[in-house]
Protein backbone atom coordinates (compact mmCIF):
# COMPACT_ATOMS: atom_id res chain seq x y z
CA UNK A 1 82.16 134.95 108.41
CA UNK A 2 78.34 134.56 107.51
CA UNK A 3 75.70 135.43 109.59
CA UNK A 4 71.90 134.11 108.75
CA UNK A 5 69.21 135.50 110.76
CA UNK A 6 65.55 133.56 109.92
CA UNK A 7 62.10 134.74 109.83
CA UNK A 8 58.33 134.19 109.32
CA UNK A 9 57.54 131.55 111.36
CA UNK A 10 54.92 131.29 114.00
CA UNK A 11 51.43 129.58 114.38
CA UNK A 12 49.51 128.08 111.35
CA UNK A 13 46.41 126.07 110.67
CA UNK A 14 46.79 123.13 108.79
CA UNK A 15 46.43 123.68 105.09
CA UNK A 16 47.22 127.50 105.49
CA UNK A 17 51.00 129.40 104.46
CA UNK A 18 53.90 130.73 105.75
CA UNK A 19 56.83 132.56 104.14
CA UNK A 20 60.32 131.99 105.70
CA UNK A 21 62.84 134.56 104.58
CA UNK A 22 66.87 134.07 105.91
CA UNK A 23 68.95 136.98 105.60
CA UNK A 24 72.59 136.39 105.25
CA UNK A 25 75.29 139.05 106.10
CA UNK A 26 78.83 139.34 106.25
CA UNK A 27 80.89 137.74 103.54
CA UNK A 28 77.65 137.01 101.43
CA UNK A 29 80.10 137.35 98.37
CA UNK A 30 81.19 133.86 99.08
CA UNK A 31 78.34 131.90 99.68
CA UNK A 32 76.99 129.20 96.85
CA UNK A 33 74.83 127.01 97.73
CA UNK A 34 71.67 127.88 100.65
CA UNK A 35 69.27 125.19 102.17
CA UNK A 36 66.60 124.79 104.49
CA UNK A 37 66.79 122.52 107.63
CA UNK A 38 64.44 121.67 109.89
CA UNK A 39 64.02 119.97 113.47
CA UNK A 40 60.77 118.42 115.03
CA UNK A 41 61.18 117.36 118.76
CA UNK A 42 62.59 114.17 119.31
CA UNK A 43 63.70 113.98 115.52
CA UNK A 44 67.24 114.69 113.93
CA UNK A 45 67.57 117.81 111.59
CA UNK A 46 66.24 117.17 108.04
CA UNK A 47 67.15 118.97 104.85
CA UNK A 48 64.02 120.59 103.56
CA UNK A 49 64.91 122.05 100.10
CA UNK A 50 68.08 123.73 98.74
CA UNK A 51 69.05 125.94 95.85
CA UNK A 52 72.19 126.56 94.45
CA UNK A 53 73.94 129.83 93.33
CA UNK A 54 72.82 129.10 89.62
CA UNK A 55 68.72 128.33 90.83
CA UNK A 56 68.89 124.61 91.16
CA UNK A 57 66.68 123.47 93.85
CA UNK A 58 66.21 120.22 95.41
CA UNK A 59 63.19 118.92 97.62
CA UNK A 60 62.69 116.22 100.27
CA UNK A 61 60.18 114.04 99.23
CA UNK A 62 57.63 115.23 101.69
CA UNK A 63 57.49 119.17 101.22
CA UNK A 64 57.42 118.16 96.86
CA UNK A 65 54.59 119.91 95.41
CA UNK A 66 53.82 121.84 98.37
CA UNK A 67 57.22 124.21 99.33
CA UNK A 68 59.21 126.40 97.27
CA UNK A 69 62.70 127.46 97.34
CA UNK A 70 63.63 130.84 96.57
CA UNK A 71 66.94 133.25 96.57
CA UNK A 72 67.53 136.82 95.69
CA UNK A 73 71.10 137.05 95.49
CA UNK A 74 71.17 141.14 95.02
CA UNK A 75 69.62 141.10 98.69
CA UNK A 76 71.67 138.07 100.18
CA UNK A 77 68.45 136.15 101.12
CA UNK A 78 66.62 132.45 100.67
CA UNK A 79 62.93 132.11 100.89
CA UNK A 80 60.84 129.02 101.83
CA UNK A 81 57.51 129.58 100.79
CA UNK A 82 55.39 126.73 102.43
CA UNK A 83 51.80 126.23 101.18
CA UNK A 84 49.68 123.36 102.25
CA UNK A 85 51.19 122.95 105.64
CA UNK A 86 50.56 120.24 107.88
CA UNK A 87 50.88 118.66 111.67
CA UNK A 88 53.80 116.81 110.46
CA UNK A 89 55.69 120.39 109.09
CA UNK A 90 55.92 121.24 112.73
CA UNK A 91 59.83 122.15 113.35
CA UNK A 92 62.36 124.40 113.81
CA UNK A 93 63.60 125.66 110.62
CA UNK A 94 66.70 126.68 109.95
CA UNK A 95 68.68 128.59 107.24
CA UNK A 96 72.22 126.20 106.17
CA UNK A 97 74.69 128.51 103.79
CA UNK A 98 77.69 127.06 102.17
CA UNK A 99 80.68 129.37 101.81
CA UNK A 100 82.94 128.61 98.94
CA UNK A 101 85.47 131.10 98.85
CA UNK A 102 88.79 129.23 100.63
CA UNK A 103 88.74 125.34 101.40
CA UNK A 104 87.58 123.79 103.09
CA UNK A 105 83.98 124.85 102.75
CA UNK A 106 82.63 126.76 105.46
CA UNK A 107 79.20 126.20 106.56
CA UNK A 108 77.46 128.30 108.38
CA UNK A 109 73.50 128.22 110.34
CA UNK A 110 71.03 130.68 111.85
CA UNK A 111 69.20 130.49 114.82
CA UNK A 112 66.36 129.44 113.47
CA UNK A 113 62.08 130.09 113.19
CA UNK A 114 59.55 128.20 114.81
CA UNK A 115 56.90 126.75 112.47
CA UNK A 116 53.90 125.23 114.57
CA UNK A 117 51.19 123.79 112.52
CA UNK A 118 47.39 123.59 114.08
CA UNK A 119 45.05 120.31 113.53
């Protein structure tokens, strides 16, 4: 089992930052890969950005330029720093981890931060 618990969301002007941090726990020894999701009202959830267990990252094509993926492995935790913000970034984030130590994969998800972005 993996437990994520997300934080550093909250209220933001537009073209201001927030830091997201997700802290995994548990069997952190098997997770690989670790992604950001996120979820505006009414929308489906989104992939964000990702990062693998070697530093590969991946961006949609709306946060490009503007977010950055980040991982510290010794302390089990994924970073979304988000520059630039805007209306649209509005959303519930959440933390994805893969786990890649039996298969199937097991995937696990945090409870998620808040990001609300002010006009």
């Amino acid at each position: 089992q993996v437990r994520l618990v997300e934080s550093g969301g909250g209220l933001v002007q537009a073209g201001g930052s927030l830091r997201l941090s997700c802290a995994g726990s548990g069997d952190t020894i098997c997770i690989s890969s670790m992604n950001w999701y996120r979820q505006a009202p009414g929308k489906e959830r989104e992939l964000v950005a990702g990062i693998s267990s070697g530093g590969n990252t991946n961006y949609a094509d709306s946060v490009k330029g503007r977010f950055t993926i980040s991982r510290d492995n010794a302390k089990n935790t994924v970073y979304l720093q988000m520059n630039s913000l805007k209306p649209e970034d509005t959303a519930a984030y959440y933390c994805n981890a893969e786990a890649a130590c039996r298969v199937p994969f097991m995937y696990y998800w945090g409870k998620g931060t808040l990001v609300t972005v002010s006009s």
